[in-house]
PDBML (XML) file of the C-alpha atoms, coordinates in Angstrom:
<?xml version="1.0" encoding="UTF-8" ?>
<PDBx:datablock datablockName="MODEL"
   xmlns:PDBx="http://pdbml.pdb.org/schema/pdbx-v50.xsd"
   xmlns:xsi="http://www.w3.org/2001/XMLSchema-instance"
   xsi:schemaLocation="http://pdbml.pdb.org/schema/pdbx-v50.xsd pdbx-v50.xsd">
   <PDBx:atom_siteCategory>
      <PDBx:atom_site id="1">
         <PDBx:B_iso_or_equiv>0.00</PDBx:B_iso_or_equiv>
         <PDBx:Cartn_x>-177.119</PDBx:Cartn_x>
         <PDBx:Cartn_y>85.649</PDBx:Cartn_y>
         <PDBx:Cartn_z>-43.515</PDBx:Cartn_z>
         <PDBx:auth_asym_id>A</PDBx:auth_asym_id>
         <PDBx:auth_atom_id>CA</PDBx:auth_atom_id>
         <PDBx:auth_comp_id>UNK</PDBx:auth_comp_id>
         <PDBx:auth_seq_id>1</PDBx:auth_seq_id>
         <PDBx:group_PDB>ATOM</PDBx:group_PDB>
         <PDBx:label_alt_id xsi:nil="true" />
         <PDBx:label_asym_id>A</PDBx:label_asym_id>
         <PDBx:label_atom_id>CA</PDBx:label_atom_id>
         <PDBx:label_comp_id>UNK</PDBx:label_comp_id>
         <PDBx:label_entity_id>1</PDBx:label_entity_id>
         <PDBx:label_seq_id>1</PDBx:label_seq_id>
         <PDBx:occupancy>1.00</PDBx:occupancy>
         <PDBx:pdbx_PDB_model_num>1</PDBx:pdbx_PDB_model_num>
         <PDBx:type_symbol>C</PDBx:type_symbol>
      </PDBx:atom_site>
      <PDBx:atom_site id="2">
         <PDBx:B_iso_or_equiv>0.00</PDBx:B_iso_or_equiv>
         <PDBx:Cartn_x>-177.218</PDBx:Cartn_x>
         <PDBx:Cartn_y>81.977</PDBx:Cartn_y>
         <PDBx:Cartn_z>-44.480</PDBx:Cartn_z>
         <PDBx:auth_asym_id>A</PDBx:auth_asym_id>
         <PDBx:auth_atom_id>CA</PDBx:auth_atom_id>
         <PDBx:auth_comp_id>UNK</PDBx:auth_comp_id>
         <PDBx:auth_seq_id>2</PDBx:auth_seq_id>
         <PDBx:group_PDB>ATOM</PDBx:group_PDB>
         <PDBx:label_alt_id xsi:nil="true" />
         <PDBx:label_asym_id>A</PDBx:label_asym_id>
         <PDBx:label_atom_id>CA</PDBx:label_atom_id>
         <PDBx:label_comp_id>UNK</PDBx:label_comp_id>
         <PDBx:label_entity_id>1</PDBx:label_entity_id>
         <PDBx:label_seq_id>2</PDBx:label_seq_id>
         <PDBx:occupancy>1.00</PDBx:occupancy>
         <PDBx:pdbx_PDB_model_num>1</PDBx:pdbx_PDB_model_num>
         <PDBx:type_symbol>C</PDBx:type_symbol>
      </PDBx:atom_site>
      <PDBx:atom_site id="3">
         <PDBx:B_iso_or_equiv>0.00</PDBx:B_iso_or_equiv>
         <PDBx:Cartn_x>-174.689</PDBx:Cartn_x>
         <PDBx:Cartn_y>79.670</PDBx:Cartn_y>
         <PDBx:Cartn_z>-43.149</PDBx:Cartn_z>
         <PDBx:auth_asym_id>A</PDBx:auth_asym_id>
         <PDBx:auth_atom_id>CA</PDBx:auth_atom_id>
         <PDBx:auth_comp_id>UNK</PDBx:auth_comp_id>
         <PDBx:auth_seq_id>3</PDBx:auth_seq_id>
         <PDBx:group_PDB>ATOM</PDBx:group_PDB>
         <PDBx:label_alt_id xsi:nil="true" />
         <PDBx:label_asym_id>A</PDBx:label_asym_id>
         <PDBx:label_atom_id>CA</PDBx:label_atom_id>
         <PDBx:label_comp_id>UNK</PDBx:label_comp_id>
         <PDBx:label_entity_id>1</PDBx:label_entity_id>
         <PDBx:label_seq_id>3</PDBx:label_seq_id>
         <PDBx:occupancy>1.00</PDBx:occupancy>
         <PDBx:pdbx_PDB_model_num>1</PDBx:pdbx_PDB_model_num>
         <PDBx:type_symbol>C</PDBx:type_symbol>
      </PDBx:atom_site>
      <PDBx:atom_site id="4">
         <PDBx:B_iso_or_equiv>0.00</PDBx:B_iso_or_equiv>
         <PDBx:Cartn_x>-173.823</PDBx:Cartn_x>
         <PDBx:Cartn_y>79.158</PDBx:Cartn_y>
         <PDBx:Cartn_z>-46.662</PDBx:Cartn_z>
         <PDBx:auth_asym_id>A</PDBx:auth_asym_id>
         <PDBx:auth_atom_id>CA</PDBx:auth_atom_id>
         <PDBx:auth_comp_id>UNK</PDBx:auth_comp_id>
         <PDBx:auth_seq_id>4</PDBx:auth_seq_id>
         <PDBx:group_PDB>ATOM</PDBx:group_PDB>
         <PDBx:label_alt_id xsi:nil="true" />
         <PDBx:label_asym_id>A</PDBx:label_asym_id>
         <PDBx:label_atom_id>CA</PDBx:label_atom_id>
         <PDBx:label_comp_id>UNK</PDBx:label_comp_id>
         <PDBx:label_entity_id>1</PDBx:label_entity_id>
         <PDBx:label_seq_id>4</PDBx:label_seq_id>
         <PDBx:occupancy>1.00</PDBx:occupancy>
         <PDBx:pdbx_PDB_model_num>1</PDBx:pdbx_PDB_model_num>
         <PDBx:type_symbol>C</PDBx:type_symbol>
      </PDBx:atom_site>
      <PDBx:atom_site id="5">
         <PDBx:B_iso_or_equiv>0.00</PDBx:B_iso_or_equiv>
         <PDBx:Cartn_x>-173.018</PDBx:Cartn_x>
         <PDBx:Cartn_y>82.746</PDBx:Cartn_y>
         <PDBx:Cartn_z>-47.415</PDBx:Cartn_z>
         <PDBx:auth_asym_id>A</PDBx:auth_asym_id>
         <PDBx:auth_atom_id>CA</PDBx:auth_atom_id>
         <PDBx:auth_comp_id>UNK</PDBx:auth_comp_id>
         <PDBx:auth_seq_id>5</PDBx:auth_seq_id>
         <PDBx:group_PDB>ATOM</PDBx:group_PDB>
         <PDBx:label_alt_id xsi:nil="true" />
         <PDBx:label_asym_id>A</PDBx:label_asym_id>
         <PDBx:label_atom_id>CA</PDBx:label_atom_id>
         <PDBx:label_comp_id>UNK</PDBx:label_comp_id>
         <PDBx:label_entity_id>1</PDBx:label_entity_id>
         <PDBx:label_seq_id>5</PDBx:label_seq_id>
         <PDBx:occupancy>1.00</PDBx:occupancy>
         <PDBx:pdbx_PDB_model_num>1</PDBx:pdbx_PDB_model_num>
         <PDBx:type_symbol>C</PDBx:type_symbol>
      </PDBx:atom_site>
      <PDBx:atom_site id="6">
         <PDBx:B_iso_or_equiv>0.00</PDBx:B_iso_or_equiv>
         <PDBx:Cartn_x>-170.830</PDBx:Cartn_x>
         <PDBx:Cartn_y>82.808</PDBx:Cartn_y>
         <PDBx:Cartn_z>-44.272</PDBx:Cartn_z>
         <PDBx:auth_asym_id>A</PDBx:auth_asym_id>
         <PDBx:auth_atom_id>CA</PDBx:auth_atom_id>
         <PDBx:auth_comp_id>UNK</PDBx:auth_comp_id>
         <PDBx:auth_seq_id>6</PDBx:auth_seq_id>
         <PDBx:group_PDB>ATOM</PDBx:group_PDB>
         <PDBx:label_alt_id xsi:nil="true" />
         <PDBx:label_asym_id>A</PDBx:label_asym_id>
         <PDBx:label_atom_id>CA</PDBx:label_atom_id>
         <PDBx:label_comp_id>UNK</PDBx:label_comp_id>
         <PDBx:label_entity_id>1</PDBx:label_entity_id>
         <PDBx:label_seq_id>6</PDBx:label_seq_id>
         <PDBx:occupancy>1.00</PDBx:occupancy>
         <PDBx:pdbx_PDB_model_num>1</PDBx:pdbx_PDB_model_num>
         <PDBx:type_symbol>C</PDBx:type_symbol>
      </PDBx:atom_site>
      <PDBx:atom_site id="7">
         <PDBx:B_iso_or_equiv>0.00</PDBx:B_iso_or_equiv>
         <PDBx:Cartn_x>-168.716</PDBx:Cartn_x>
         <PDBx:Cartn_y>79.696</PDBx:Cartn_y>
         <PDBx:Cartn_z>-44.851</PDBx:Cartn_z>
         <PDBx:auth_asym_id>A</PDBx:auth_asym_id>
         <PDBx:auth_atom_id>CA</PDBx:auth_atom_id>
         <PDBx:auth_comp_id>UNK</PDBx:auth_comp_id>
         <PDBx:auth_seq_id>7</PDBx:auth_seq_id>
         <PDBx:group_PDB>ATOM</PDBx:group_PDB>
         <PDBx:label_alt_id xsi:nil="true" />
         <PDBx:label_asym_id>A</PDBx:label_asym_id>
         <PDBx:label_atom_id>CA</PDBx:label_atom_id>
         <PDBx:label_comp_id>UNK</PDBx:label_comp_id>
         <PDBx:label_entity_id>1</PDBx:label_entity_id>
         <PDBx:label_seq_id>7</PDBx:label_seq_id>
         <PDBx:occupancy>1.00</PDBx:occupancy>
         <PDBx:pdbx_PDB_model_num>1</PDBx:pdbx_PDB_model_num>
         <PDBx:type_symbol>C</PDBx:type_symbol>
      </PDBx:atom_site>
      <PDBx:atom_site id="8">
         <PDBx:B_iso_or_equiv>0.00</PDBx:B_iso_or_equiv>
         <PDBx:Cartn_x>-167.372</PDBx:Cartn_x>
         <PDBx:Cartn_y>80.955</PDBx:Cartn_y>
         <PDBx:Cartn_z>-48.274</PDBx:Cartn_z>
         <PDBx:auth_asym_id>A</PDBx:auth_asym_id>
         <PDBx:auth_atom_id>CA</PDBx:auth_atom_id>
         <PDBx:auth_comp_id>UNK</PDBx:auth_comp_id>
         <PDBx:auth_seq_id>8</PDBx:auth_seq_id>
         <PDBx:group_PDB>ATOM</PDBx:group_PDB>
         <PDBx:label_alt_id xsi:nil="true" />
         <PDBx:label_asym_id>A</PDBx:label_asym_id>
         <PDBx:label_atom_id>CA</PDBx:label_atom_id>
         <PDBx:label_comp_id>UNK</PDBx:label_comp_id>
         <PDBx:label_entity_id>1</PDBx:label_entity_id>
         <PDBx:label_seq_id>8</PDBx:label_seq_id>
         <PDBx:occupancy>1.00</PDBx:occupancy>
         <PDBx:pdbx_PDB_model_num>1</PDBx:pdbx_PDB_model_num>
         <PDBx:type_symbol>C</PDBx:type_symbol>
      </PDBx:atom_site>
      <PDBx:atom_site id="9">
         <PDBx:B_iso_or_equiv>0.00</PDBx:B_iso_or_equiv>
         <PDBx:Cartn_x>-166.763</PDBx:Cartn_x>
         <PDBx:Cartn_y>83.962</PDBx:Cartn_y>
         <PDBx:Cartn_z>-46.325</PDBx:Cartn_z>
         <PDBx:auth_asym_id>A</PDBx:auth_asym_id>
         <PDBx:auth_atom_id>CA</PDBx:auth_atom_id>
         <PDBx:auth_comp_id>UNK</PDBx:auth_comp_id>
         <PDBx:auth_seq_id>9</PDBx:auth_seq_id>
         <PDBx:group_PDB>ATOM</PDBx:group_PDB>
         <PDBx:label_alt_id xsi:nil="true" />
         <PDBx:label_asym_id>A</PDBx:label_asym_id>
         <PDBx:label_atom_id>CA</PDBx:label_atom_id>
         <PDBx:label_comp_id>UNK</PDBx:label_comp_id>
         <PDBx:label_entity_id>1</PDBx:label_entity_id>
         <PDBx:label_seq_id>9</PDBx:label_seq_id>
         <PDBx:occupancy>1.00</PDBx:occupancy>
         <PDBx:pdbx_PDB_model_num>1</PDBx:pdbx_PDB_model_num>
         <PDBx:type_symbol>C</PDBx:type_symbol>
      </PDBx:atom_site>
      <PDBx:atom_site id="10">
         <PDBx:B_iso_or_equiv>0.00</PDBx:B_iso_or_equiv>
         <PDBx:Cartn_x>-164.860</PDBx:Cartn_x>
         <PDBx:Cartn_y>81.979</PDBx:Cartn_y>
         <PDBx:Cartn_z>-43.493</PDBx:Cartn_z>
         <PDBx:auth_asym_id>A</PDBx:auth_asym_id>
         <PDBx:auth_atom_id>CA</PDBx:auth_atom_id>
         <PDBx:auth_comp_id>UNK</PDBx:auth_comp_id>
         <PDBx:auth_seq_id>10</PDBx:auth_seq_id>
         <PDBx:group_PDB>ATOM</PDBx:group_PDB>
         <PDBx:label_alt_id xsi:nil="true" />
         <PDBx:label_asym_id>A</PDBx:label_asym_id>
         <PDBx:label_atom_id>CA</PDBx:label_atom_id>
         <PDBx:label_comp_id>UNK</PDBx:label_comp_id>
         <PDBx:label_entity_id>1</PDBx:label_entity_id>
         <PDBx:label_seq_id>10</PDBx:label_seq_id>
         <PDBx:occupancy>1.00</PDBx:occupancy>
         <PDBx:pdbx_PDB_model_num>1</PDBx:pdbx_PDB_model_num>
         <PDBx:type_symbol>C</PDBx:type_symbol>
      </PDBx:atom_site>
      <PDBx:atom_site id="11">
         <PDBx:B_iso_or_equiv>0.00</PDBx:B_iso_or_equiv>
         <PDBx:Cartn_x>-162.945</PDBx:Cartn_x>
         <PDBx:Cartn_y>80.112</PDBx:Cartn_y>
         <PDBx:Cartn_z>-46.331</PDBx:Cartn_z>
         <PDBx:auth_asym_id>A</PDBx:auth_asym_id>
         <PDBx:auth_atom_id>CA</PDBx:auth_atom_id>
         <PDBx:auth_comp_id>UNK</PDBx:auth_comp_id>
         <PDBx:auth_seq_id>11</PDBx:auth_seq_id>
         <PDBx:group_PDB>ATOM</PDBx:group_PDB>
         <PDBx:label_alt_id xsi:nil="true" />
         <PDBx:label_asym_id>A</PDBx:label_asym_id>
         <PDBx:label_atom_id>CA</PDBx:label_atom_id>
         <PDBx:label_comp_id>UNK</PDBx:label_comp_id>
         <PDBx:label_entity_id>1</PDBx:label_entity_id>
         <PDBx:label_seq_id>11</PDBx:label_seq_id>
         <PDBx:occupancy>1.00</PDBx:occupancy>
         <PDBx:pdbx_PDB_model_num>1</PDBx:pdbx_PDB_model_num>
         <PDBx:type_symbol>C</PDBx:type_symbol>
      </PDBx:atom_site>
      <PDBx:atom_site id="12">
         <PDBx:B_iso_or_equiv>0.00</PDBx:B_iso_or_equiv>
         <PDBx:Cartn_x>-162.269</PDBx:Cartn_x>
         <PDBx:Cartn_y>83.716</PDBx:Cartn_y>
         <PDBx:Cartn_z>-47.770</PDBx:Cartn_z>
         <PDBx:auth_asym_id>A</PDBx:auth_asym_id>
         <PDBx:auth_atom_id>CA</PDBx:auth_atom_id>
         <PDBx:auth_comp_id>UNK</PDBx:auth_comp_id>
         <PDBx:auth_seq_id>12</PDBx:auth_seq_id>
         <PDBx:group_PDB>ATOM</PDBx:group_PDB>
         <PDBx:label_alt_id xsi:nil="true" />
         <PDBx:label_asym_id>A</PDBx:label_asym_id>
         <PDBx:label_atom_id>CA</PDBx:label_atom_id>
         <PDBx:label_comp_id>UNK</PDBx:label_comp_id>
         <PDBx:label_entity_id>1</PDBx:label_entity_id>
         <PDBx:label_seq_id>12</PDBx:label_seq_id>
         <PDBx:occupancy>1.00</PDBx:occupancy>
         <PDBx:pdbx_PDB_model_num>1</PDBx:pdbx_PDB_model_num>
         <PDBx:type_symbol>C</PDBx:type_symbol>
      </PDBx:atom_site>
      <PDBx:atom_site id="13">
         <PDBx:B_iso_or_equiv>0.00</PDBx:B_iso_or_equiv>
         <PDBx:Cartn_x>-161.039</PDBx:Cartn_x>
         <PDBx:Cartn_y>85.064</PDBx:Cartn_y>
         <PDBx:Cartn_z>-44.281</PDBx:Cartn_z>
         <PDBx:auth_asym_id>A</PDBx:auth_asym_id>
         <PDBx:auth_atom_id>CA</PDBx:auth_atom_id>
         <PDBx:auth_comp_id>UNK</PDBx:auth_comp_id>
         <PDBx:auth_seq_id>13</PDBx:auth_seq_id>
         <PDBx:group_PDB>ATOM</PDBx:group_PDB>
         <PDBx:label_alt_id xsi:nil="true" />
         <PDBx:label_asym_id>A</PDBx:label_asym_id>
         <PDBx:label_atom_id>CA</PDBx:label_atom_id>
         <PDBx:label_comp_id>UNK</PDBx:label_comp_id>
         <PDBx:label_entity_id>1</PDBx:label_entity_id>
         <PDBx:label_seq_id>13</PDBx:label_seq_id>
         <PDBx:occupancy>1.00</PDBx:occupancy>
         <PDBx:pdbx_PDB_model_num>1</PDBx:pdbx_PDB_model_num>
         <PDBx:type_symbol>C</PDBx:type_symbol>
      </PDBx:atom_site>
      <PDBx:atom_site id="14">
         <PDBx:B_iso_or_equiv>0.00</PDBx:B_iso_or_equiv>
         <PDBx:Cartn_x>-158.736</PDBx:Cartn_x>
         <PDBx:Cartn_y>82.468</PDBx:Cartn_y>
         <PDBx:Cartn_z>-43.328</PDBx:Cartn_z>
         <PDBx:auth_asym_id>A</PDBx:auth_asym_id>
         <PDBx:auth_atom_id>CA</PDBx:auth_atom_id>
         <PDBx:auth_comp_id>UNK</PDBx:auth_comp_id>
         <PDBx:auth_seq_id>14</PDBx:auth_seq_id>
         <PDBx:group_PDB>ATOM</PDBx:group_PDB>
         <PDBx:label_alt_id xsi:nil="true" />
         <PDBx:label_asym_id>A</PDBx:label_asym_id>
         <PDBx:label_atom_id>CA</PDBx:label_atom_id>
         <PDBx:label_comp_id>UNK</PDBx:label_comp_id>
         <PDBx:label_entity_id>1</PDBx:label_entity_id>
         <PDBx:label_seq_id>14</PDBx:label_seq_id>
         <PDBx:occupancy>1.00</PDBx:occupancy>
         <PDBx:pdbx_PDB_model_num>1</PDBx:pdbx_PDB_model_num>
         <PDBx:type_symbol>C</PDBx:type_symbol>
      </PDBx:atom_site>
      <PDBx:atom_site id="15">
         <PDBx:B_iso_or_equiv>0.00</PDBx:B_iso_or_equiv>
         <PDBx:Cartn_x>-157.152</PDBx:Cartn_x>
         <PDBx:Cartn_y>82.321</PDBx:Cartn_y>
         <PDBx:Cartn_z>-46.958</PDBx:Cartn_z>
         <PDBx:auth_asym_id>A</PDBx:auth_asym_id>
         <PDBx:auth_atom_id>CA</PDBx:auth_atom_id>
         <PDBx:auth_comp_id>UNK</PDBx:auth_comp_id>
         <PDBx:auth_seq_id>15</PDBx:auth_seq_id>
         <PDBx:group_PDB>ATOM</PDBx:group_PDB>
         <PDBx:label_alt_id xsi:nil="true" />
         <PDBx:label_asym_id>A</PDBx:label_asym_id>
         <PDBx:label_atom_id>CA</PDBx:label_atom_id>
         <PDBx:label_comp_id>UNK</PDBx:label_comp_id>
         <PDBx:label_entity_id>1</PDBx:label_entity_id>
         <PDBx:label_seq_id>15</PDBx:label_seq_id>
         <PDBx:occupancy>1.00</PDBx:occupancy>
         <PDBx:pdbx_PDB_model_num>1</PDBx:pdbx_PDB_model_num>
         <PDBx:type_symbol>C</PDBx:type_symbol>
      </PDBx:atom_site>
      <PDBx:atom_site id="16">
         <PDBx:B_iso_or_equiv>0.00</PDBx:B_iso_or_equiv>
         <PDBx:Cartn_x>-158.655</PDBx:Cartn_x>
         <PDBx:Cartn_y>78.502</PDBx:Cartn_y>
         <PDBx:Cartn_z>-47.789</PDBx:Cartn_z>
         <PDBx:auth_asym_id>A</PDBx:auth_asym_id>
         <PDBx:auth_atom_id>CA</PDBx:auth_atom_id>
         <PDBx:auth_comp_id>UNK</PDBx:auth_comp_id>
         <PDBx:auth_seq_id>16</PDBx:auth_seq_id>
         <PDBx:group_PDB>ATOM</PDBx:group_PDB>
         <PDBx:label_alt_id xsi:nil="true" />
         <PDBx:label_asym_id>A</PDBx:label_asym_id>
         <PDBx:label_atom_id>CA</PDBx:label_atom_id>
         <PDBx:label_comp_id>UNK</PDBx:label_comp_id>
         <PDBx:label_entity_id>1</PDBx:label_entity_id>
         <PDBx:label_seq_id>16</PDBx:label_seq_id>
         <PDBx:occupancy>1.00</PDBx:occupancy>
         <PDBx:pdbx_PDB_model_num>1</PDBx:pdbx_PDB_model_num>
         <PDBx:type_symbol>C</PDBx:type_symbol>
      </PDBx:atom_site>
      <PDBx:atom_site id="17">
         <PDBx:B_iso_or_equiv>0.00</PDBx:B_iso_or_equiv>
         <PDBx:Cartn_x>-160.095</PDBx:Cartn_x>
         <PDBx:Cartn_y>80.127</PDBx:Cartn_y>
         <PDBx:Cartn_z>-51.147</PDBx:Cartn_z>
         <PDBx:auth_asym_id>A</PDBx:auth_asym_id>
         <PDBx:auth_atom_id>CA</PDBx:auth_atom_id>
         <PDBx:auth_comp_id>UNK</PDBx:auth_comp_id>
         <PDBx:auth_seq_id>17</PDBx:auth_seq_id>
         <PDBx:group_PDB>ATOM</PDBx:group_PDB>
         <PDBx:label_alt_id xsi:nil="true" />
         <PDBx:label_asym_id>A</PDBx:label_asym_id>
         <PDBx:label_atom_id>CA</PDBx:label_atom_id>
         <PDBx:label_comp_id>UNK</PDBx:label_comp_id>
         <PDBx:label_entity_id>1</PDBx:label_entity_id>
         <PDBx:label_seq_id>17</PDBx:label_seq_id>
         <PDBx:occupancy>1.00</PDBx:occupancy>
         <PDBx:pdbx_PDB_model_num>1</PDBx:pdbx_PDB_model_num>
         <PDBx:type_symbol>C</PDBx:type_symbol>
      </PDBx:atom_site>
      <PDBx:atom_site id="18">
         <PDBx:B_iso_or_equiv>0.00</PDBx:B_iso_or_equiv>
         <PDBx:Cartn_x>-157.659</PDBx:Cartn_x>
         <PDBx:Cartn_y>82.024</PDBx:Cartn_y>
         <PDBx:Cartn_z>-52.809</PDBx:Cartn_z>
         <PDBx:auth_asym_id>A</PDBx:auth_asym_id>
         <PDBx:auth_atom_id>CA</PDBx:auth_atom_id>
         <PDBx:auth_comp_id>UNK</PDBx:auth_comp_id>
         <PDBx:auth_seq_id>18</PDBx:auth_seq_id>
         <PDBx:group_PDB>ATOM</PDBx:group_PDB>
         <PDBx:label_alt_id xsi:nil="true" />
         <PDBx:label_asym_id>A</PDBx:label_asym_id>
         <PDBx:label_atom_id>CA</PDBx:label_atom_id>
         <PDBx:label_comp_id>UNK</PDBx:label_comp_id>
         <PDBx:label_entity_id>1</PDBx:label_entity_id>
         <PDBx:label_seq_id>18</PDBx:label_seq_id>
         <PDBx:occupancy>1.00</PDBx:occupancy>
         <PDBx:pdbx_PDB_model_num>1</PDBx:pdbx_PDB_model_num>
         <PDBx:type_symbol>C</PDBx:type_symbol>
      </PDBx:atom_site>
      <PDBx:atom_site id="19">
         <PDBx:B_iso_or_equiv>0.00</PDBx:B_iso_or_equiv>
         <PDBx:Cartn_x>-159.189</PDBx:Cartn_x>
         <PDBx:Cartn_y>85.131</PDBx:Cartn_y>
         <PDBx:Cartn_z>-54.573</PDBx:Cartn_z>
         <PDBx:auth_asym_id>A</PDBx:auth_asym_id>
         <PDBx:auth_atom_id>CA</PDBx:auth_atom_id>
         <PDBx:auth_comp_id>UNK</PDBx:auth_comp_id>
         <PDBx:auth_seq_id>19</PDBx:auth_seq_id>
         <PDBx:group_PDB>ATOM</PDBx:group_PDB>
         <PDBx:label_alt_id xsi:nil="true" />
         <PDBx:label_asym_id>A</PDBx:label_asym_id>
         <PDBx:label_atom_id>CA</PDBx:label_atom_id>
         <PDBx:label_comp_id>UNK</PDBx:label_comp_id>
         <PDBx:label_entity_id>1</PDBx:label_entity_id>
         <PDBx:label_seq_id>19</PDBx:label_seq_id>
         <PDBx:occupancy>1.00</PDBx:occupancy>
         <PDBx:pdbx_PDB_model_num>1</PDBx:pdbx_PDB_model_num>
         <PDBx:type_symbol>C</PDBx:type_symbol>
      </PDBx:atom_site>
      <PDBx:atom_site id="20">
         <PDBx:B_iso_or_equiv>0.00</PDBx:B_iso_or_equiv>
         <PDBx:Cartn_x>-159.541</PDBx:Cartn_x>
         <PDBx:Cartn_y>86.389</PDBx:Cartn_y>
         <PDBx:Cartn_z>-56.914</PDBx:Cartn_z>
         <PDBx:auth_asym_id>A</PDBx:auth_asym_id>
         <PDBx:auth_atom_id>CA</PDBx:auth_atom_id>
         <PDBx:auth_comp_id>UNK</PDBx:auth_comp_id>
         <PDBx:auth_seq_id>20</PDBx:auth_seq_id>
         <PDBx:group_PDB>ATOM</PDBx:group_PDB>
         <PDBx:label_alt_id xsi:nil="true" />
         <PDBx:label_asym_id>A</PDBx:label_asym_id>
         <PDBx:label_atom_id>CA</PDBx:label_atom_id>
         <PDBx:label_comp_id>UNK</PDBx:label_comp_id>
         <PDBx:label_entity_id>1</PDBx:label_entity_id>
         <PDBx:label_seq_id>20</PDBx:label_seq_id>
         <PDBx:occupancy>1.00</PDBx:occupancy>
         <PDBx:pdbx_PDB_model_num>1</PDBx:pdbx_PDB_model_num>
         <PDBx:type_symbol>C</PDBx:type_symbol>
      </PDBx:atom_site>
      <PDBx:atom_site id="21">
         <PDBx:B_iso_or_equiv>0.00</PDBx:B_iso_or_equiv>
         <PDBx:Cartn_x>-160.570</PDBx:Cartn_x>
         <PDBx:Cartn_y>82.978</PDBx:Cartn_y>
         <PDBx:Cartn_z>-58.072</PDBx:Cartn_z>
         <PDBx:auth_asym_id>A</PDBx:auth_asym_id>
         <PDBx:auth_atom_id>CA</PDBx:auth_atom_id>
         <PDBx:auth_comp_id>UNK</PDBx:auth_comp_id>
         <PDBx:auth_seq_id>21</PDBx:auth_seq_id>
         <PDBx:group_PDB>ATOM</PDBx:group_PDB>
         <PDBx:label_alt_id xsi:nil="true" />
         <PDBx:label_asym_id>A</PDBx:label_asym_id>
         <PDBx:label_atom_id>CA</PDBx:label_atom_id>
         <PDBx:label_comp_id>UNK</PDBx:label_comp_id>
         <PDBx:label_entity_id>1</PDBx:label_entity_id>
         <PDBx:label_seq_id>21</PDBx:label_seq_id>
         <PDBx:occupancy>1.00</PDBx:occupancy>
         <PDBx:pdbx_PDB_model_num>1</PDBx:pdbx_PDB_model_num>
         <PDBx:type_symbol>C</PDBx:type_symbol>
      </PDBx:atom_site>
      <PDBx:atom_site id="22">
         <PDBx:B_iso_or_equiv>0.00</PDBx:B_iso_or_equiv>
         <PDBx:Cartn_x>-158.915</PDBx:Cartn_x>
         <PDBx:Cartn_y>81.230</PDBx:Cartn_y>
         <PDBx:Cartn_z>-61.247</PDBx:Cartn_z>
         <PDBx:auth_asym_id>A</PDBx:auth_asym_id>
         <PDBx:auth_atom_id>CA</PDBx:auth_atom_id>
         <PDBx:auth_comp_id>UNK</PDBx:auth_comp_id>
         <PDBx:auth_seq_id>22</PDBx:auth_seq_id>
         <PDBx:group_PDB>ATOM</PDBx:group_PDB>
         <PDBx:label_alt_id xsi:nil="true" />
         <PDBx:label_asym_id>A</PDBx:label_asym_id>
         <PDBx:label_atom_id>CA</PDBx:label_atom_id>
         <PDBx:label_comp_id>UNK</PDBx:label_comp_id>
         <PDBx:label_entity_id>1</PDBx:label_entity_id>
         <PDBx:label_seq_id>22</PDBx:label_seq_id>
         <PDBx:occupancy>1.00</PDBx:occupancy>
         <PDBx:pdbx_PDB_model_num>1</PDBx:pdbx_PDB_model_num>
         <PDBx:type_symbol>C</PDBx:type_symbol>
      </PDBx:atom_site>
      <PDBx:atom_site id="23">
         <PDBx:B_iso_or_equiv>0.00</PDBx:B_iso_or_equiv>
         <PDBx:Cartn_x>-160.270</PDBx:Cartn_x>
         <PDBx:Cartn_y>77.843</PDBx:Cartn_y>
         <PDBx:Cartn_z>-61.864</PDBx:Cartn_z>
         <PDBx:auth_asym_id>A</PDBx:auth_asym_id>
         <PDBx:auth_atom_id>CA</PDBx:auth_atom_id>
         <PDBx:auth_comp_id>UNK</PDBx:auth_comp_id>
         <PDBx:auth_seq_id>23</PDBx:auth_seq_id>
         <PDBx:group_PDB>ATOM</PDBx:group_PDB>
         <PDBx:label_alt_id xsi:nil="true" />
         <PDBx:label_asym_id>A</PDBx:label_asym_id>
         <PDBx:label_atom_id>CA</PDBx:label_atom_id>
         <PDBx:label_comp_id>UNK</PDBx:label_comp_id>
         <PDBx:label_entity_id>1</PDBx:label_entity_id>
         <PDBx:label_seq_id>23</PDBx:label_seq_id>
         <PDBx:occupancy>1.00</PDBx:occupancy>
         <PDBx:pdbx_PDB_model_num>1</PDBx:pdbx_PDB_model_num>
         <PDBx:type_symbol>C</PDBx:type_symbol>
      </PDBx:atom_site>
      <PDBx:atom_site id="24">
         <PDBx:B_iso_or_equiv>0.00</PDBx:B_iso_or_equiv>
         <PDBx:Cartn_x>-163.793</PDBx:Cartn_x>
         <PDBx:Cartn_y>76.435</PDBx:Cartn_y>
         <PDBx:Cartn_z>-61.142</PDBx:Cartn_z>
         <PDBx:auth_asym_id>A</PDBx:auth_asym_id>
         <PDBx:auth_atom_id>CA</PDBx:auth_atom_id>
         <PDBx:auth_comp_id>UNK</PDBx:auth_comp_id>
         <PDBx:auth_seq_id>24</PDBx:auth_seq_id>
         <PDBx:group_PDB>ATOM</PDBx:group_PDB>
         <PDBx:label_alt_id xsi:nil="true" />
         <PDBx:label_asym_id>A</PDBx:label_asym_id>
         <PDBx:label_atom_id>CA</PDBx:label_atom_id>
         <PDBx:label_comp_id>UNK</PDBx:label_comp_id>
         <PDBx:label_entity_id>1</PDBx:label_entity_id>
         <PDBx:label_seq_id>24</PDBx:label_seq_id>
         <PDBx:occupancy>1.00</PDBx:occupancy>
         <PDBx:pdbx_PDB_model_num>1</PDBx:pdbx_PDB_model_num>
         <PDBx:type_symbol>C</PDBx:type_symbol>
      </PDBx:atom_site>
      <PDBx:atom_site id="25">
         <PDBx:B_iso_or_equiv>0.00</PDBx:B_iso_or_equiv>
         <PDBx:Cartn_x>-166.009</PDBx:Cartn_x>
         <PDBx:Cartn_y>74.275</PDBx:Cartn_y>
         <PDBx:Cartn_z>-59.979</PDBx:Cartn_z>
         <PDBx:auth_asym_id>A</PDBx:auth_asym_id>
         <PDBx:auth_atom_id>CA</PDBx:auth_atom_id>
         <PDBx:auth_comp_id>UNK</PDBx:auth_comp_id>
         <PDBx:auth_seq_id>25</PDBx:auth_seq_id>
         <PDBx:group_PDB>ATOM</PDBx:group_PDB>
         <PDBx:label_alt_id xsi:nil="true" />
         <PDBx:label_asym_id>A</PDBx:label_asym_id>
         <PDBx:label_atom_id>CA</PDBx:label_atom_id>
         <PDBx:label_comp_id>UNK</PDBx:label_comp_id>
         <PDBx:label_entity_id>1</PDBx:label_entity_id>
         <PDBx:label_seq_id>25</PDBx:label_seq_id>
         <PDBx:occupancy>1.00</PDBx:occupancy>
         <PDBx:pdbx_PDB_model_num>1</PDBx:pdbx_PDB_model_num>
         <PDBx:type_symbol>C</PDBx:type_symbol>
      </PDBx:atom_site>
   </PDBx:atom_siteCategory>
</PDBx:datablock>
């Protein structure tokens, strides 16, 4: 996949983005 697609995923992994998520942008 797109190195996009696999930094959120990183971010996801390593608990930088909290899910599920609450607040945007």
């Amino acid at each position: 996949q797109t190195c996009a697609v696999n930094l959120i995923y990183y971010h996801v992994h390593r608990g930088l983005l909290k899910l599920p998520i609450s607040s945007t942008p």
